[in-house]
N, C-alpha and C. Protein backbone atom coordinates (compact mmCIF):
# COMPACT_ATOMS: atom_id res chain seq x y z
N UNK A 1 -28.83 -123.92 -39.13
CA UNK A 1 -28.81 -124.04 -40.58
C UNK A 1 -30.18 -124.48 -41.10
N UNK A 2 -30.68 -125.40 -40.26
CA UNK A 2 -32.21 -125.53 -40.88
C UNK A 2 -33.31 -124.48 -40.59
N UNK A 3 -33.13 -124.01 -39.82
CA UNK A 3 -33.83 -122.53 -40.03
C UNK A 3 -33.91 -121.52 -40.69
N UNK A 4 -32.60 -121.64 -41.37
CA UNK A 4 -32.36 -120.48 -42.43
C UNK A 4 -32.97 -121.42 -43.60
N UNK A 5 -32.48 -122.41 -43.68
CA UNK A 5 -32.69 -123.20 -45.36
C UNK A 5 -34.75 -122.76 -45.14
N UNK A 6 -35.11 -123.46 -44.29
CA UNK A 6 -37.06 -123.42 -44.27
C UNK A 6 -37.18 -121.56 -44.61
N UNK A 7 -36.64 -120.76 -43.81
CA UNK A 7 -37.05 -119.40 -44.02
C UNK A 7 -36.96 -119.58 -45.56
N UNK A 8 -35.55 -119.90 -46.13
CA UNK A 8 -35.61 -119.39 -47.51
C UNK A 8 -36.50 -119.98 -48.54
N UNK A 9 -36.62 -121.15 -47.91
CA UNK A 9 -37.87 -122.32 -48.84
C UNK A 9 -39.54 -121.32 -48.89
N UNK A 10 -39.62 -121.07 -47.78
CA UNK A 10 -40.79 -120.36 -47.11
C UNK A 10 -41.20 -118.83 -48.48
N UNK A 11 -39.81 -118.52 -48.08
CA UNK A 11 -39.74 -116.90 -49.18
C UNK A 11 -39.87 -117.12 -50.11
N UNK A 12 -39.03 -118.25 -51.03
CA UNK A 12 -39.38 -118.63 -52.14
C UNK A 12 -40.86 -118.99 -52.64
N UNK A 13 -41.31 -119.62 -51.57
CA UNK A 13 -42.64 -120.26 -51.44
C UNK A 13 -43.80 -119.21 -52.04
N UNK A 14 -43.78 -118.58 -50.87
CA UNK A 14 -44.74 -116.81 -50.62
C UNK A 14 -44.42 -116.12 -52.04
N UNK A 15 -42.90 -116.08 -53.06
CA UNK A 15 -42.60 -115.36 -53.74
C UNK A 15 -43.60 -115.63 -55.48
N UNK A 16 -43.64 -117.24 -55.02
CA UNK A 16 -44.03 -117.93 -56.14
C UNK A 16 -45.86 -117.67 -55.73
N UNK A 17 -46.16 -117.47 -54.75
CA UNK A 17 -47.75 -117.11 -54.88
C UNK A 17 -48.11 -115.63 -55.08
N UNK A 18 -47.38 -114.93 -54.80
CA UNK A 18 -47.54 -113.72 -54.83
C UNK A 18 -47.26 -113.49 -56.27
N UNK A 19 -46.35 -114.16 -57.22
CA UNK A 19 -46.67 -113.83 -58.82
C UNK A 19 -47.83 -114.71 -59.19
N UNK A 20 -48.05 -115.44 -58.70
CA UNK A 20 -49.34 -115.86 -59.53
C UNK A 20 -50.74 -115.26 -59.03
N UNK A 21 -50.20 -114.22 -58.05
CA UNK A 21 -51.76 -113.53 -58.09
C UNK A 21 -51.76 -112.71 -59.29
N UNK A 22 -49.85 -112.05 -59.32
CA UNK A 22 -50.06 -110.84 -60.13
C UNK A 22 -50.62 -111.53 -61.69
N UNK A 23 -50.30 -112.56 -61.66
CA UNK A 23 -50.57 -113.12 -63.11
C UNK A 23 -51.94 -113.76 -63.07
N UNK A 24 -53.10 -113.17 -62.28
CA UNK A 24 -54.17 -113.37 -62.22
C UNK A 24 -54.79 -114.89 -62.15
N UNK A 25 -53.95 -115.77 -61.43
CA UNK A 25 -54.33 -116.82 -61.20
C UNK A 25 -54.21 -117.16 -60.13
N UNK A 26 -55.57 -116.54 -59.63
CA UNK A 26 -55.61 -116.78 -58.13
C UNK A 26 -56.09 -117.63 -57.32
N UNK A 27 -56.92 -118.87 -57.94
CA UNK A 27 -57.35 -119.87 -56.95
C UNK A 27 -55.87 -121.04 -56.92
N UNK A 28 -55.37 -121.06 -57.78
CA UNK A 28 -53.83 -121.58 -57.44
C UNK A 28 -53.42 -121.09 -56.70
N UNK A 29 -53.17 -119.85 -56.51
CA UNK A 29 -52.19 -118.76 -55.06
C UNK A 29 -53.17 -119.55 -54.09
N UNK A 30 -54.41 -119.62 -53.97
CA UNK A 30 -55.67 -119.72 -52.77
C UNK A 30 -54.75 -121.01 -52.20
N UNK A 31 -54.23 -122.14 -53.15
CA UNK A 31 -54.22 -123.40 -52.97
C UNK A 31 -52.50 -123.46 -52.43
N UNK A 32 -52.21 -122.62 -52.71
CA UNK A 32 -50.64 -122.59 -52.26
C UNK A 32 -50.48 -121.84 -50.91
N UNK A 33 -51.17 -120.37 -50.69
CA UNK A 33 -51.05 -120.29 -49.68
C UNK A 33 -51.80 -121.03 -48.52
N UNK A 34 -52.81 -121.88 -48.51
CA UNK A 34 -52.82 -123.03 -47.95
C UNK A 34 -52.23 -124.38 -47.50
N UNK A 35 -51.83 -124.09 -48.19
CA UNK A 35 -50.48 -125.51 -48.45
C UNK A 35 -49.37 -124.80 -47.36
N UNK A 36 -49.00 -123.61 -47.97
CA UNK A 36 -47.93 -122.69 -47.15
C UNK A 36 -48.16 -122.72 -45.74
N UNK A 37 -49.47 -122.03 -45.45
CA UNK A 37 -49.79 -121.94 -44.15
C UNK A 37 -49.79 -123.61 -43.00
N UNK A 38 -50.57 -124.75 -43.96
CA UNK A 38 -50.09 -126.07 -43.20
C UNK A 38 -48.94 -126.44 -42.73
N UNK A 39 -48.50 -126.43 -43.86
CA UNK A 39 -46.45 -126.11 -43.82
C UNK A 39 -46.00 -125.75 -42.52
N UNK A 40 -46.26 -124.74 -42.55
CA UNK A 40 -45.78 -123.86 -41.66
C UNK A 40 -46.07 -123.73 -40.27
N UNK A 41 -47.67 -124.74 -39.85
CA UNK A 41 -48.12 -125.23 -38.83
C UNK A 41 -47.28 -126.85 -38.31
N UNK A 42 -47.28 -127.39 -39.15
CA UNK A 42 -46.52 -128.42 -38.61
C UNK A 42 -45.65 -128.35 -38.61
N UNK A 43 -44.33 -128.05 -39.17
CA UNK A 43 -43.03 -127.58 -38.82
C UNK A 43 -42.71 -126.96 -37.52
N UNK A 44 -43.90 -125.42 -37.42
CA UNK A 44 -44.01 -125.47 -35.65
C UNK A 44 -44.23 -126.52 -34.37
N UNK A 45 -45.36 -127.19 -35.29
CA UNK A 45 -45.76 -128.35 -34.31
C UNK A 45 -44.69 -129.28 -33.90
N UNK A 46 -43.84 -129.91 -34.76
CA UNK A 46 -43.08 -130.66 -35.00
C UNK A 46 -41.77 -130.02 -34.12
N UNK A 47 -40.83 -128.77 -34.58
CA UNK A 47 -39.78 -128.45 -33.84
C UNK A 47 -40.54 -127.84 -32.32
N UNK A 48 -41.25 -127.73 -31.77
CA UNK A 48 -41.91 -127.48 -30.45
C UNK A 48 -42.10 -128.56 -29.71
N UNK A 49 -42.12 -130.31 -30.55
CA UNK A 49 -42.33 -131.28 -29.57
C UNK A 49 -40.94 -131.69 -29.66
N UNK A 50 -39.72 -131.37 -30.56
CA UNK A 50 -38.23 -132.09 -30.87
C UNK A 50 -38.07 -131.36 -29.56
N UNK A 51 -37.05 -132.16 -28.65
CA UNK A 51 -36.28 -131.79 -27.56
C UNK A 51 -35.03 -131.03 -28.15
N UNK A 52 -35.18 -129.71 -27.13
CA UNK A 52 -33.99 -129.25 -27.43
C UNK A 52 -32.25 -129.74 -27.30
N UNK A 53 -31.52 -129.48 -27.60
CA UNK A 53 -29.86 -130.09 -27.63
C UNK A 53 -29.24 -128.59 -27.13
């Protein structure tokens, strides 16, 4: 279940930068998909050191 909830956070995420390119405000997108991409590094980092069950 928490994998699905982050995917959908994630999509939402990507969905909301991808209109603000179209709406030509793109050093905000710059700053989000940065943010996104950290995100998305530690969450790996993080469930890769949680022991599996």
């Amino acid at each position: 279940m928490r994998g699905k909830l982050w995917r959908l956070i994630t999509v939402l995420f990507y969905v909301i930068v991808l209109l603000l390119v179209i709406f030509r405000q793109d050093m905000l997108a710059m700053y989000g998909m940065a943010v996104g991409m950290l995100a998305e590094a530690l969450v790996a980092l993080f469930s890769s050191r949680s022991p599996k069950n």
